[in-house]
PDB file of N, CA and C in Angstrom:
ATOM      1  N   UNK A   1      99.825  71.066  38.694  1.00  0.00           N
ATOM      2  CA  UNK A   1      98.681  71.885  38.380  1.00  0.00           C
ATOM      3  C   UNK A   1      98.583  72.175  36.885  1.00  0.00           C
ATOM      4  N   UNK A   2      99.419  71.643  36.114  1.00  0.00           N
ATOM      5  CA  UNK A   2      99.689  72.077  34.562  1.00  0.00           C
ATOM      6  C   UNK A   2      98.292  71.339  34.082  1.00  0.00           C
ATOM      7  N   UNK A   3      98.039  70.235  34.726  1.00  0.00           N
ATOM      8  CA  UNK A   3      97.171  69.545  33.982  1.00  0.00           C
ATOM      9  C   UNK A   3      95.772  70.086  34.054  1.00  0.00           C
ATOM     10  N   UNK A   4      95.168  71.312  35.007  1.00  0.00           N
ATOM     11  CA  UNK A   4      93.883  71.619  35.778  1.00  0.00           C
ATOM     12  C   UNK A   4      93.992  72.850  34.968  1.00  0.00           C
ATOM     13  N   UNK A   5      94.945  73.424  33.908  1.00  0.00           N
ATOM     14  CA  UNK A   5      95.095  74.525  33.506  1.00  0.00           C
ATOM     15  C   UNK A   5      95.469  75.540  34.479  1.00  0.00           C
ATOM     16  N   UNK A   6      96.085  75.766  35.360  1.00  0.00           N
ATOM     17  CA  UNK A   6      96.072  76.539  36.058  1.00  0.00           C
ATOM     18  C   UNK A   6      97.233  76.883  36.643  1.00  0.00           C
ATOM     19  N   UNK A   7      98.568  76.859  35.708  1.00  0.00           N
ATOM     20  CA  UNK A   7     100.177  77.314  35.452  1.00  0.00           C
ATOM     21  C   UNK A   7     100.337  78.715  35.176  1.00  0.00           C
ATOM     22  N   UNK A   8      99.365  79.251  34.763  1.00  0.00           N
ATOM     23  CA  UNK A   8      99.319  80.572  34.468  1.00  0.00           C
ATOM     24  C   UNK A   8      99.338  81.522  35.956  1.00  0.00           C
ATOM     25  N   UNK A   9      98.790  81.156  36.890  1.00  0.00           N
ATOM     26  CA  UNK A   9      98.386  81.640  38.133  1.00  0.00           C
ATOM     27  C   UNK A   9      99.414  81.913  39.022  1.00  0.00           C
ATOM     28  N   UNK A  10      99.850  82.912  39.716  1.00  0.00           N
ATOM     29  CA  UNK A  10     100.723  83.064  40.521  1.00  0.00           C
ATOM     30  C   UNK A  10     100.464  83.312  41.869  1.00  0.00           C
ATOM     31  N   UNK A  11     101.191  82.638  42.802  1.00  0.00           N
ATOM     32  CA  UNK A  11     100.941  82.716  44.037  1.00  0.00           C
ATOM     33  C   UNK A  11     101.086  83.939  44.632  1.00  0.00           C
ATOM     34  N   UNK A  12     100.303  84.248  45.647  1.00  0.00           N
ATOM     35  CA  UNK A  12     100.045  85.933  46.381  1.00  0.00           C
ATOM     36  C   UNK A  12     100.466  85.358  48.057  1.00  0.00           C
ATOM     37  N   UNK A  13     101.275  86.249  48.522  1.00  0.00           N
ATOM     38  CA  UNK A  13     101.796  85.891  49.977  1.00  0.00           C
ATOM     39  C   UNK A  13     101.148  87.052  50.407  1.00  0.00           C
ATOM     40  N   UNK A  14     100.208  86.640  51.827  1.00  0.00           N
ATOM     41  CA  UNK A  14      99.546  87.919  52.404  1.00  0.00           C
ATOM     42  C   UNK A  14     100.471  88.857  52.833  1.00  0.00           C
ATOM     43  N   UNK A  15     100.205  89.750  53.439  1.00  0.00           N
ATOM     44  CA  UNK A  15     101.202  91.525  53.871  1.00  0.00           C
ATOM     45  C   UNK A  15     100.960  90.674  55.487  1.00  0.00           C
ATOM     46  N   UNK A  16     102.255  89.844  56.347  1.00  0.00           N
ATOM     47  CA  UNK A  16     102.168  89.743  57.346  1.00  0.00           C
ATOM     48  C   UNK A  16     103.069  90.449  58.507  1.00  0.00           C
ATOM     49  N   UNK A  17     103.578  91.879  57.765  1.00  0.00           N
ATOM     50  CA  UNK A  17     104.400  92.349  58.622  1.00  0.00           C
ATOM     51  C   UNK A  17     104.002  93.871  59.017  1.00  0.00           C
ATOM     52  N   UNK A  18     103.662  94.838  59.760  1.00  0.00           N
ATOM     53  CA  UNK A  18     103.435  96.100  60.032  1.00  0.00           C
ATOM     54  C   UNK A  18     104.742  97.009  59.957  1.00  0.00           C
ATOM     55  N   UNK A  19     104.343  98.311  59.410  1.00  0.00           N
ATOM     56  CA  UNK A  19     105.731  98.803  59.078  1.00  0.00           C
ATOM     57  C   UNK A  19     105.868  99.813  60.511  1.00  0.00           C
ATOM     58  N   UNK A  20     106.771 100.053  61.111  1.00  0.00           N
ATOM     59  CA  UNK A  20     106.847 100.547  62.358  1.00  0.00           C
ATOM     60  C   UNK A  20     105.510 101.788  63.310  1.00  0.00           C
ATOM     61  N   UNK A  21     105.675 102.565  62.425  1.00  0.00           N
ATOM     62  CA  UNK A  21     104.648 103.357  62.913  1.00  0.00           C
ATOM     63  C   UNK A  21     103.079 102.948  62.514  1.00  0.00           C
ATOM     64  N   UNK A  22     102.854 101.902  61.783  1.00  0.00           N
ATOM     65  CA  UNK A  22     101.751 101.422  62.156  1.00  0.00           C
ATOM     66  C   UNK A  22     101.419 100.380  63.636  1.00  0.00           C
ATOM     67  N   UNK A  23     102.879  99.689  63.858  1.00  0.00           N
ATOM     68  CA  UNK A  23     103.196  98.945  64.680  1.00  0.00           C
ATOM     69  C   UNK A  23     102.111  99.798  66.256  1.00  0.00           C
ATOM     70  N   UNK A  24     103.003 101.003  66.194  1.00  0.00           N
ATOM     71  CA  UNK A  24     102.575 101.532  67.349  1.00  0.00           C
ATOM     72  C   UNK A  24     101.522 102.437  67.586  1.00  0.00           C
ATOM     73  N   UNK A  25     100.687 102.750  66.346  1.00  0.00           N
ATOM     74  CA  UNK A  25      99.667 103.155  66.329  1.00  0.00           C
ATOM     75  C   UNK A  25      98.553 102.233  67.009  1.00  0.00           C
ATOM     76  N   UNK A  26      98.627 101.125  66.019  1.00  0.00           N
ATOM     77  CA  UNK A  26      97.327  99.811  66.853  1.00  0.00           C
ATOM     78  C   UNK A  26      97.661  99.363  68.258  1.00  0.00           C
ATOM     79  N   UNK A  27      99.050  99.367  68.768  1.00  0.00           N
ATOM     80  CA  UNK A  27      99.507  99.656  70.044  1.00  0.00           C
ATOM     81  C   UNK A  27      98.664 100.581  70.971  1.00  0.00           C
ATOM     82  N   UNK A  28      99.004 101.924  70.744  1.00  0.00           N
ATOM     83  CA  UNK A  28      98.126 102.647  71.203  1.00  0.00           C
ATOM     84  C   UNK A  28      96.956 103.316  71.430  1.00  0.00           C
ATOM     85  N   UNK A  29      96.360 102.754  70.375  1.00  0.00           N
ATOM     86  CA  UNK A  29      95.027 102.401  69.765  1.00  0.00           C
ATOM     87  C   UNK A  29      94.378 101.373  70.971  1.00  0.00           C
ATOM     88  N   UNK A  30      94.851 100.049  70.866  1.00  0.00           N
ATOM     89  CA  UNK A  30      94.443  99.464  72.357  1.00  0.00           C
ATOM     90  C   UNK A  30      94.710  99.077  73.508  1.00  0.00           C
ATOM     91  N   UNK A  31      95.570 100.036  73.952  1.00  0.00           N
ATOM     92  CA  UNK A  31      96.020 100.438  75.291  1.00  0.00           C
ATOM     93  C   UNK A  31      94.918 101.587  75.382  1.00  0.00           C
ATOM     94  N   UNK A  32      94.840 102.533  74.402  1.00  0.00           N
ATOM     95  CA  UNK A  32      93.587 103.929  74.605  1.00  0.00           C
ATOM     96  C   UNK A  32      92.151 102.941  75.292  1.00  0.00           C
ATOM     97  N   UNK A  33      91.852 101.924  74.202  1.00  0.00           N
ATOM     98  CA  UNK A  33      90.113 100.718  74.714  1.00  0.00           C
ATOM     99  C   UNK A  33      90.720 100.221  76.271  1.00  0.00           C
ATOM    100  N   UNK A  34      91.777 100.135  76.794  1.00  0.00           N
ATOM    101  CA  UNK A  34      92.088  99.718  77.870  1.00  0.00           C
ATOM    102  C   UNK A  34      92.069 100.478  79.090  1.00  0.00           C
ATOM    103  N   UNK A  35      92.510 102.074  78.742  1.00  0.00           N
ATOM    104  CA  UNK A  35      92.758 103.085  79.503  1.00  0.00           C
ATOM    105  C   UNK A  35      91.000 103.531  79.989  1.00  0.00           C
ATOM    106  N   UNK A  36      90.572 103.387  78.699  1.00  0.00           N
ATOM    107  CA  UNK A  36      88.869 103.799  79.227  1.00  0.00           C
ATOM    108  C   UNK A  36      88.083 103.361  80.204  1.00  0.00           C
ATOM    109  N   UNK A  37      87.990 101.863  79.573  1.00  0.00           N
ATOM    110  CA  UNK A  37      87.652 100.667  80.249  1.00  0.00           C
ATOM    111  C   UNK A  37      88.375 100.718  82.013  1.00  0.00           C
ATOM    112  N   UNK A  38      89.443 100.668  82.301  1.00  0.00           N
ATOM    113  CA  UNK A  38      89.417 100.664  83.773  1.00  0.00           C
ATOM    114  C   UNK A  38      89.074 102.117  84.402  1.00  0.00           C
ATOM    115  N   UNK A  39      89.292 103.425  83.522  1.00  0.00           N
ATOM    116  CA  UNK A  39      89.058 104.443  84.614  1.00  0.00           C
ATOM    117  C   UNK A  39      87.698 104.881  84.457  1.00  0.00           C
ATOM    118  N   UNK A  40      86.249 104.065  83.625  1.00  0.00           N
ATOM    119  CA  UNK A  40      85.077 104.318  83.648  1.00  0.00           C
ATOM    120  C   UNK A  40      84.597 103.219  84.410  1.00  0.00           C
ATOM    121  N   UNK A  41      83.685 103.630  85.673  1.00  0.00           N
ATOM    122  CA  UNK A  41      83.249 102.331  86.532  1.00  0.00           C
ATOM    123  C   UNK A  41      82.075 101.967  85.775  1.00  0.00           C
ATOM    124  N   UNK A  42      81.481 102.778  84.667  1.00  0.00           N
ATOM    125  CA  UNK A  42      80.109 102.146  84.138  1.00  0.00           C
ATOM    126  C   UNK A  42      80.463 101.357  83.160  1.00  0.00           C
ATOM    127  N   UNK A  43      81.511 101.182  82.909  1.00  0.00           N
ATOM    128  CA  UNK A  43      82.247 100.178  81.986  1.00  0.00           C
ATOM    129  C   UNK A  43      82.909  98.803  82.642  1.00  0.00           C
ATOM    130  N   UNK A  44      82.418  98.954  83.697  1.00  0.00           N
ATOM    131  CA  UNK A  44      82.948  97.426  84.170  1.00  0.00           C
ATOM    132  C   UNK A  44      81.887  96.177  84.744  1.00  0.00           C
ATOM    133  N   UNK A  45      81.652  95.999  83.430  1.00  0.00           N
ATOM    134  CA  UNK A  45      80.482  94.676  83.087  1.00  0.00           C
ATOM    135  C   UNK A  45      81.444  93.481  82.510  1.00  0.00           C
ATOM    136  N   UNK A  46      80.730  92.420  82.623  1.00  0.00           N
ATOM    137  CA  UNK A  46      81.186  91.295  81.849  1.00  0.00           C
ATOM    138  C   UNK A  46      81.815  91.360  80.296  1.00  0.00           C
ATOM    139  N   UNK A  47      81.188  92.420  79.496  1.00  0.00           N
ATOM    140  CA  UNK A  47      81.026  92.689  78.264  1.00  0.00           C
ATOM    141  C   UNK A  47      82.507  93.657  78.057  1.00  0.00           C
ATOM    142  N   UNK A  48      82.980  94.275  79.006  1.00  0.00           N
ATOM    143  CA  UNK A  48      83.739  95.357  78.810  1.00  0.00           C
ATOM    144  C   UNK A  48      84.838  94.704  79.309  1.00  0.00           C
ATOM    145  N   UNK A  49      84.637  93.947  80.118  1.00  0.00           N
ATOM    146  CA  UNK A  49      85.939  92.931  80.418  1.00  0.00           C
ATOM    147  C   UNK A  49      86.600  92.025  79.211  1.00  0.00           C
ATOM    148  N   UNK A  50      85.670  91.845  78.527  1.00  0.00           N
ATOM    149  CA  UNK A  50      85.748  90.722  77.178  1.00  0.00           C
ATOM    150  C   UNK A  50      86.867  91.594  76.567  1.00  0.00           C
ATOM    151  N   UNK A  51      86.220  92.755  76.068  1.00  0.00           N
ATOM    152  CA  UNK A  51      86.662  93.922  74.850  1.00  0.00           C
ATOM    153  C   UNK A  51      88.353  94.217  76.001  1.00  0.00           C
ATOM    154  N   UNK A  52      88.209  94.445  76.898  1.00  0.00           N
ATOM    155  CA  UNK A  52      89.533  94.502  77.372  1.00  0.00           C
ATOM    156  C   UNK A  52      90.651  93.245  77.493  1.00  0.00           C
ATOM    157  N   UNK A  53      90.054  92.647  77.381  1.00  0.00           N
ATOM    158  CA  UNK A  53      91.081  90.913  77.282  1.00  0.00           C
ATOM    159  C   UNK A  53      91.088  90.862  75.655  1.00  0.00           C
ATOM    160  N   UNK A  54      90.261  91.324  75.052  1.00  0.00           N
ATOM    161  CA  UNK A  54      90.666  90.995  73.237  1.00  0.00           C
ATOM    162  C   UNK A  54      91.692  92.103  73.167  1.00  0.00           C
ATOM    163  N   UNK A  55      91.611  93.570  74.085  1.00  0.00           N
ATOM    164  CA  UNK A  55      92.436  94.381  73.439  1.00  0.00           C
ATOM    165  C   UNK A  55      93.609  93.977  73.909  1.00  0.00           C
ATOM    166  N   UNK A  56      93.962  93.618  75.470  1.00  0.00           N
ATOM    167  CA  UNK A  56      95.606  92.912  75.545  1.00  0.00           C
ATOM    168  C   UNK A  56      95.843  91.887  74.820  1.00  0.00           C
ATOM    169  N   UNK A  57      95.307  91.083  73.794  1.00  0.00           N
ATOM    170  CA  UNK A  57      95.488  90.405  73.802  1.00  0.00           C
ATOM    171  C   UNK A  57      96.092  90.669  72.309  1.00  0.00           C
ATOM    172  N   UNK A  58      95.512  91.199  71.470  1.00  0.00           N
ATOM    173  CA  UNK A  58      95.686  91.736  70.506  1.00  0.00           C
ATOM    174  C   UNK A  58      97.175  92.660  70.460  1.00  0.00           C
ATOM    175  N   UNK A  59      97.588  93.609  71.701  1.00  0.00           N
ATOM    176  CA  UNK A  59      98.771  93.886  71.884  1.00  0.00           C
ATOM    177  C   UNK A  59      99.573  93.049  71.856  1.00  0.00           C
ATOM    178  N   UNK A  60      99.683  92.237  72.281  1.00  0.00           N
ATOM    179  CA  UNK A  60     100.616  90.815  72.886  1.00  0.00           C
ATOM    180  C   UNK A  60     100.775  90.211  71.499  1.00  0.00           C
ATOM    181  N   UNK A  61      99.479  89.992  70.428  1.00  0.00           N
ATOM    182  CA  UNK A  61     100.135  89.409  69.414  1.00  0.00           C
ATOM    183  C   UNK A  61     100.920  90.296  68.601  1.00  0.00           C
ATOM    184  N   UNK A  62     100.635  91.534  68.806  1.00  0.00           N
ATOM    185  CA  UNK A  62     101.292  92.523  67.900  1.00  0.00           C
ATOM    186  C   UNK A  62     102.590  92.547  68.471  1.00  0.00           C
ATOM    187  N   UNK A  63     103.118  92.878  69.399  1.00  0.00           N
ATOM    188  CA  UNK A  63     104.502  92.876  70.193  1.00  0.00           C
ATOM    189  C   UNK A  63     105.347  90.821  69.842  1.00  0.00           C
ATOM    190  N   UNK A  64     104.154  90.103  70.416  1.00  0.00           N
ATOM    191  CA  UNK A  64     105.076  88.919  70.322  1.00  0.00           C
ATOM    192  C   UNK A  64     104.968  87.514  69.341  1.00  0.00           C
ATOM    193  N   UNK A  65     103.910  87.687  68.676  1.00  0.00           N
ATOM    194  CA  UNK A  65     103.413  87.272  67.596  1.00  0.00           C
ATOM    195  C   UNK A  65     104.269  87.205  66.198  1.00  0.00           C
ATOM    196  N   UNK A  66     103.788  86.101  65.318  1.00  0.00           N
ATOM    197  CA  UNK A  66     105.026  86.255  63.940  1.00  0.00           C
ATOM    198  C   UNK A  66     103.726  86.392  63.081  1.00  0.00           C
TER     199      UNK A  66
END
């Protein structure tokens, strides 16, 4: 890259790790969109099913995810 001028530039590694108590905040954050969703029956449309499969799903990467 010396030749494109562009040696000066330093590489940036994204923030891919949560520090514990954020861990379990967004945890419980969507387990709360989950808890709603099954004990409201006017919430059980196609649409609310979606938002409940993104929110386990979203747990699952947070728990088993790198």
């Amino acid at each position: 890259m010396e030749l494109l001028g562009f040696s000066n530039w330093t590489t940036r590694t994204p923030q891919t790790a949560f520090n514990e108590s954020e861990l379990w905040f967004y945890i419980a954050e969507f387990r709360a969109v989950c808890i709603v969703i099954q004990k409201n029956p006017s919430l059980h449309s196609a649409t609310h099913y979606f938002l409940f499969n993104l929110a386990v799903a979203d747990i699952l990467l947070l728990l088993f995810g790198e």
